[in-house]
C-alpha atoms as a PDB file:
ATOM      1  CA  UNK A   1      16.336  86.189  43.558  1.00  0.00           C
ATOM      2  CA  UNK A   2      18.480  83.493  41.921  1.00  0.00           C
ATOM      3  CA  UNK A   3      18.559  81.442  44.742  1.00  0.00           C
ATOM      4  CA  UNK A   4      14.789  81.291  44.986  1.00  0.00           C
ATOM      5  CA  UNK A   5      14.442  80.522  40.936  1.00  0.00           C
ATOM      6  CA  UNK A   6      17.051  77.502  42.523  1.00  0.00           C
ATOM      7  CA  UNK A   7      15.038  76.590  45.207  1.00  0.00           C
ATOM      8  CA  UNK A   8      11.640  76.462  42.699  1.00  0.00           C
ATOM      9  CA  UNK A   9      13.692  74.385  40.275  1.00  0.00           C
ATOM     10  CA  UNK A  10      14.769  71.909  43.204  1.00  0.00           C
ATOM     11  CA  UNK A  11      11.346  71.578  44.036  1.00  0.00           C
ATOM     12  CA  UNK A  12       9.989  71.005  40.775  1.00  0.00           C
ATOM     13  CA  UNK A  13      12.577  68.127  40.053  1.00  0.00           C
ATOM     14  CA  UNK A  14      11.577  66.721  43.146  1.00  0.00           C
ATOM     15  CA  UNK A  15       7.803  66.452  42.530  1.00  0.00           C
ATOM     16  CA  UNK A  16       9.180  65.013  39.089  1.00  0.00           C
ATOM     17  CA  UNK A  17      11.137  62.474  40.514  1.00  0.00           C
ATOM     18  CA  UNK A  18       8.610  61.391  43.200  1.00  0.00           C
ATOM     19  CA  UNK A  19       6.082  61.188  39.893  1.00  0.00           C
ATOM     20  CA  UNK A  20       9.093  59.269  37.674  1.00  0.00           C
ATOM     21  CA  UNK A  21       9.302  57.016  41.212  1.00  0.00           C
ATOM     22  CA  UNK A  22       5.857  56.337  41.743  1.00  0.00           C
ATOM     23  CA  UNK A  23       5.223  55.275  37.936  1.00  0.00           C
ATOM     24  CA  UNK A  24       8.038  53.380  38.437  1.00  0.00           C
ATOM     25  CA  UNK A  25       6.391  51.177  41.284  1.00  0.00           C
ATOM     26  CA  UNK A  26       3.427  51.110  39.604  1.00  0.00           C
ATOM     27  CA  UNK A  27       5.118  49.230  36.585  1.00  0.00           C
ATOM     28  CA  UNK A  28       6.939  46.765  39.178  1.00  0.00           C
ATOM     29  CA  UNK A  29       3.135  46.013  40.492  1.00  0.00           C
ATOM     30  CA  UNK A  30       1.914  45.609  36.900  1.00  0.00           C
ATOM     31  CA  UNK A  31       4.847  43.500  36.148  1.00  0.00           C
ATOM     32  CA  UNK A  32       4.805  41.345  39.256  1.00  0.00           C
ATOM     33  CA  UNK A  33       0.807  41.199  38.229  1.00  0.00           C
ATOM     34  CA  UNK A  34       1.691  39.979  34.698  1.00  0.00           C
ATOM     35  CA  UNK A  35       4.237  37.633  35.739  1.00  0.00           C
ATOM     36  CA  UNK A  36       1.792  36.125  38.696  1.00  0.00           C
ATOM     37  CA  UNK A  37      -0.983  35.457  35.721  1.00  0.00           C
ATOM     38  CA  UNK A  38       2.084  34.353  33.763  1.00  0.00           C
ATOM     39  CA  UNK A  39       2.848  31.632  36.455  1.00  0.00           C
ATOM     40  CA  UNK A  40      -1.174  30.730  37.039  1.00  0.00           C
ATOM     41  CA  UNK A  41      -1.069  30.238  33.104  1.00  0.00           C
ATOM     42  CA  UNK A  42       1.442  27.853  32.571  1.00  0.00           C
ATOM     43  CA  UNK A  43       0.538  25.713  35.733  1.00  0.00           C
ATOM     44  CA  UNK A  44      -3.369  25.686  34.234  1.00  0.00           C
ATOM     45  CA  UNK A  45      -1.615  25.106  30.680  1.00  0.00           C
ATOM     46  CA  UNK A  46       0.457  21.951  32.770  1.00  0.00           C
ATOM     47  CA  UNK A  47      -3.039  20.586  33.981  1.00  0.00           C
ATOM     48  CA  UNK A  48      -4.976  20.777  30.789  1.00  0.00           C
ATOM     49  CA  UNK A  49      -2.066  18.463  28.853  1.00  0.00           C
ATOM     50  CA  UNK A  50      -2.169  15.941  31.761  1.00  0.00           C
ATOM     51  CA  UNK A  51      -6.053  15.719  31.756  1.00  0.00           C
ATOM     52  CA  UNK A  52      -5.969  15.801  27.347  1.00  0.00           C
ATOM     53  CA  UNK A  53      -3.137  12.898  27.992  1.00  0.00           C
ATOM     54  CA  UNK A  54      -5.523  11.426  29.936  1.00  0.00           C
ATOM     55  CA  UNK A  55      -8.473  11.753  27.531  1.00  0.00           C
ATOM     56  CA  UNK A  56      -6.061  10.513  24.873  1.00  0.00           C
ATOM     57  CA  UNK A  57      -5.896   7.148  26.835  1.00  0.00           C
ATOM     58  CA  UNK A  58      -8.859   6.409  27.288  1.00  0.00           C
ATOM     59  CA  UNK A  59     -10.119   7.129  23.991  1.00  0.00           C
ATOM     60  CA  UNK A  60      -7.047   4.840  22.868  1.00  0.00           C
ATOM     61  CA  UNK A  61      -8.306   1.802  25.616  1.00  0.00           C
ATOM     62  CA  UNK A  62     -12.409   2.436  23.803  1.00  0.00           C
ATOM     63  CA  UNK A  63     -11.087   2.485  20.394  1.00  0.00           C
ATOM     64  CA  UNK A  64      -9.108  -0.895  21.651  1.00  0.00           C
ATOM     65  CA  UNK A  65     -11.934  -2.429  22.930  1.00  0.00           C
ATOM     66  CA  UNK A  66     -14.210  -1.287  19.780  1.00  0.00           C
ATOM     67  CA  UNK A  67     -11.552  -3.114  17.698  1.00  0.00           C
ATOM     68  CA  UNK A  68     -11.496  -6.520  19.424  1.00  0.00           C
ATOM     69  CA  UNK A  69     -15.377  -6.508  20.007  1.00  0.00           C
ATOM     70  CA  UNK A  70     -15.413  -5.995  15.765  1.00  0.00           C
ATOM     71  CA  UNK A  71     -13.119  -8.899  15.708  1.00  0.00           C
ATOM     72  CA  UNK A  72     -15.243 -10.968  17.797  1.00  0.00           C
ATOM     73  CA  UNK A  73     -18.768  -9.840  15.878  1.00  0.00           C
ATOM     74  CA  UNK A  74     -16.713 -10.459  12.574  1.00  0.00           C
ATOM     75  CA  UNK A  75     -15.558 -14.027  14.064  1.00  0.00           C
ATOM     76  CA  UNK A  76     -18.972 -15.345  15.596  1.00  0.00           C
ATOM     77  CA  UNK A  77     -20.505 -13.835  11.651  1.00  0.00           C
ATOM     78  CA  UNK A  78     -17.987 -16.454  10.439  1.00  0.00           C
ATOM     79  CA  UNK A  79     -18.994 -19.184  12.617  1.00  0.00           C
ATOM     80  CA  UNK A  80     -22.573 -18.933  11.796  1.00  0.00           C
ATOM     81  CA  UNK A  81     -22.254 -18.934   8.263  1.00  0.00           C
ATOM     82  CA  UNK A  82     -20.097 -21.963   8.860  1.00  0.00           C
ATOM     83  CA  UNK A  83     -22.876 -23.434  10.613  1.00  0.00           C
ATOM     84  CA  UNK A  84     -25.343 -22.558   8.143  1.00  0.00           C
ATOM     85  CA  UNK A  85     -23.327 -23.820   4.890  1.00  0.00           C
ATOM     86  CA  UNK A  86     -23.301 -27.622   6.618  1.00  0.00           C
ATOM     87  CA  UNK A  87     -27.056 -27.570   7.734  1.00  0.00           C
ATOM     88  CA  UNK A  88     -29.284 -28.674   5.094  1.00  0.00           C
ATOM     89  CA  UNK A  89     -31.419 -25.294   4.450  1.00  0.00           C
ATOM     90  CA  UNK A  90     -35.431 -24.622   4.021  1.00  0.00           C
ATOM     91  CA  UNK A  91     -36.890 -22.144   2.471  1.00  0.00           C
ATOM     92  CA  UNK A  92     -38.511 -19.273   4.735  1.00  0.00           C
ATOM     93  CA  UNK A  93     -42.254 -20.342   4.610  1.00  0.00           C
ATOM     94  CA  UNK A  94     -41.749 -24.433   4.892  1.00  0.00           C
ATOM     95  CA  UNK A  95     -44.591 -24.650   7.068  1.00  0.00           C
ATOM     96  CA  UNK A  96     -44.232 -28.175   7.474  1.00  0.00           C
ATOM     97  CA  UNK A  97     -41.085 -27.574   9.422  1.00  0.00           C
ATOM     98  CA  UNK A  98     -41.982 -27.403  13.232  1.00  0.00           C
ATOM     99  CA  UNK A  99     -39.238 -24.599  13.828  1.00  0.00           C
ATOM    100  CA  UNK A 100     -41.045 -22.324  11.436  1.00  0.00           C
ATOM    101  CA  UNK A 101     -44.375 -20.399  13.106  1.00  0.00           C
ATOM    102  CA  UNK A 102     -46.987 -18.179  11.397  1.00  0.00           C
ATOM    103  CA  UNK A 103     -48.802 -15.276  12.359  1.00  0.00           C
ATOM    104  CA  UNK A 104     -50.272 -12.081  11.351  1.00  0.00           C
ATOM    105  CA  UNK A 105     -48.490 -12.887   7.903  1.00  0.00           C
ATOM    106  CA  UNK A 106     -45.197 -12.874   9.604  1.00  0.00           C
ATOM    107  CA  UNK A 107     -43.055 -16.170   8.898  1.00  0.00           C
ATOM    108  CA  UNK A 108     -40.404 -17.158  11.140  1.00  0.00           C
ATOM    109  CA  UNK A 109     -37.995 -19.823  11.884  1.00  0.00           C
ATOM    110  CA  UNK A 110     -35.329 -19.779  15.078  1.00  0.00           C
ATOM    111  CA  UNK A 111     -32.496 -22.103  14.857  1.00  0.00           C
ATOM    112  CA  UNK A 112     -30.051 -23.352  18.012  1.00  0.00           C
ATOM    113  CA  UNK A 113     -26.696 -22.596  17.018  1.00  0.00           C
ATOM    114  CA  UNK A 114     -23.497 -24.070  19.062  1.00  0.00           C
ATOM    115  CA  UNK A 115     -20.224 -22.924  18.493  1.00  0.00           C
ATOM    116  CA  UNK A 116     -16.918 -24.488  19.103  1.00  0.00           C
ATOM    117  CA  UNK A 117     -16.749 -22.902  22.974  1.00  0.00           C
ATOM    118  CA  UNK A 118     -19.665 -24.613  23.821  1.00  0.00           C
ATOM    119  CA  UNK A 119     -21.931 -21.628  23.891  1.00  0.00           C
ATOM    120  CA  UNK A 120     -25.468 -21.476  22.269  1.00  0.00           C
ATOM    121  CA  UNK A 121     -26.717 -18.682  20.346  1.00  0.00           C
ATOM    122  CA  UNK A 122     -30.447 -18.739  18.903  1.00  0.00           C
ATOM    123  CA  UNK A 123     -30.209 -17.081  15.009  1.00  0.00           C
ATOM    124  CA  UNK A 124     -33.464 -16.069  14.277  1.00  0.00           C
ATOM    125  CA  UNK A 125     -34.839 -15.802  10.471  1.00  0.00           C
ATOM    126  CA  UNK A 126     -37.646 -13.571   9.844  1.00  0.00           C
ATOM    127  CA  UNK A 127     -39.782 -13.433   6.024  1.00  0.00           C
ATOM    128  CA  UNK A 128     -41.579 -10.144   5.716  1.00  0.00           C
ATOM    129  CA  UNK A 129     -44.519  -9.658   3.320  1.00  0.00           C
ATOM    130  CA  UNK A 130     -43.407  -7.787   0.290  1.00  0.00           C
ATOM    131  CA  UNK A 131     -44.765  -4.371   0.269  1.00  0.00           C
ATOM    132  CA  UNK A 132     -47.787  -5.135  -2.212  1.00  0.00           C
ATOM    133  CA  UNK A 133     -49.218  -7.149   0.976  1.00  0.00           C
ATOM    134  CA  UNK A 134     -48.472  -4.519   3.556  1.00  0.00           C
ATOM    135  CA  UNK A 135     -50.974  -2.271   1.493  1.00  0.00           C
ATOM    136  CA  UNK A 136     -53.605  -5.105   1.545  1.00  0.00           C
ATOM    137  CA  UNK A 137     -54.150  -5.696   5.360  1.00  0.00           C
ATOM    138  CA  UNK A 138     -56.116  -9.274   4.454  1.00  0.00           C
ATOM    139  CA  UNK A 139     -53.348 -10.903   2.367  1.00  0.00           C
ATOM    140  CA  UNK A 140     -51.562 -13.562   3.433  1.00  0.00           C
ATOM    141  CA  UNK A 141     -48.237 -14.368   2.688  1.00  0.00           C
ATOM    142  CA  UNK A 142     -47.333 -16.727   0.930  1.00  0.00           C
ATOM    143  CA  UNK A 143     -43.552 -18.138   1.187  1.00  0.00           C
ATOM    144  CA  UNK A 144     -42.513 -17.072  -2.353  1.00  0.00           C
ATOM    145  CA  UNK A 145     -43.951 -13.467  -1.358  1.00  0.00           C
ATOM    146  CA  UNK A 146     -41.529 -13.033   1.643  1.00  0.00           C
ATOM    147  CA  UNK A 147     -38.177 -11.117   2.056  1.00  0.00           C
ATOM    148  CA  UNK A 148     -35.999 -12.806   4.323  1.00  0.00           C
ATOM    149  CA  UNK A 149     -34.426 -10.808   7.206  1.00  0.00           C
ATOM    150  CA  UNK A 150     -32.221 -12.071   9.512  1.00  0.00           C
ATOM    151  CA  UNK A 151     -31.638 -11.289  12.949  1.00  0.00           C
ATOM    152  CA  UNK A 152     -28.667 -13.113  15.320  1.00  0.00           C
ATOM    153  CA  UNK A 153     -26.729 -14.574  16.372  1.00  0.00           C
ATOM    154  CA  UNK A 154     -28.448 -13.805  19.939  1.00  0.00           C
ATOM    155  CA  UNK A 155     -26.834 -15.331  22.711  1.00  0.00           C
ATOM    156  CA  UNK A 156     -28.545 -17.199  25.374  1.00  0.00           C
ATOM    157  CA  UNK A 157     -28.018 -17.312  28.787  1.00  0.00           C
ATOM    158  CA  UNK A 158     -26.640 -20.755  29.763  1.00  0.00           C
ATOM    159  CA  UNK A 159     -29.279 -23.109  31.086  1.00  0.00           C
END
């Protein structure tokens, strides 16, 4: 009788061991699984630095560009006003001048502007009826009426 109880305890430890050794290679799968994912992580993690690296660049070579382009708006601003301050200046409305035209209560006057480079940009000067006028579809406008807007420099092809 004892050595069955010995051979039923053998057994039993057995079947607990095989259990103990199949959860065992279970966990080596798991962990071989986590450590796969692991891998696939960092080398995604690798790629998305390189490409934000690569955004970063760009955005540095556009912000760049934005700057000098400011610089050059700010600089061709500059020459123009040069321009204008040594040209004898009309008021919006001088009719009499043949660069000024009127029509539909719109006055207008476009003026050739050459800066130091050579190139020649067209600044265009636009007087608006006042808003009492825009009500009153009939009126005309009349220079003193007018709000000056201004639209250039605009540069023009070369001829």
């Amino acid at each position: 009788i004892g050595l069955v109880s010995e051979l039923r305890e053998n057994i039993q430890r057995r079947r607990e061991l095989v259990d103990q050794i199949r959860e065992i290679e279970q966990l080596q799968s798991h962990t071989q699984d986590v450590r796969d994912r692991l891998q696939r992580l960092a080398a995604n993690r690798i790629r998305m630095q390189e490409r934000f690296n690569e955004e970063e660049k760009k955005r540095d070579e556009v912000d760049e560009r934005l700057t000098r382009l400011i610089a050059n708006i700010e600089r061709d601003e500059s020459r123009v006003i040069d321009v204008e301050r040594r040209r004898p200046t009309v008021p919006v409305g001088h009719y009499s001048d043949p660069s000024f035209s009127a029509s539909n209560g719109m006055v207008t006057k476009s003026t050739e502007v050459k800066a130091k480079d050579g190139s020649i940009s067209r600044v265009i000067n636009i007087g608006v009826p006042s808003e009492h006028q825009f009500a009153d579809p009939d009126s005309k406008a009349q220079p003193s009426d007018l709000h000056n807007l201004r639209i250039g420099p605009i540069r023009l092809p070369p001829a």
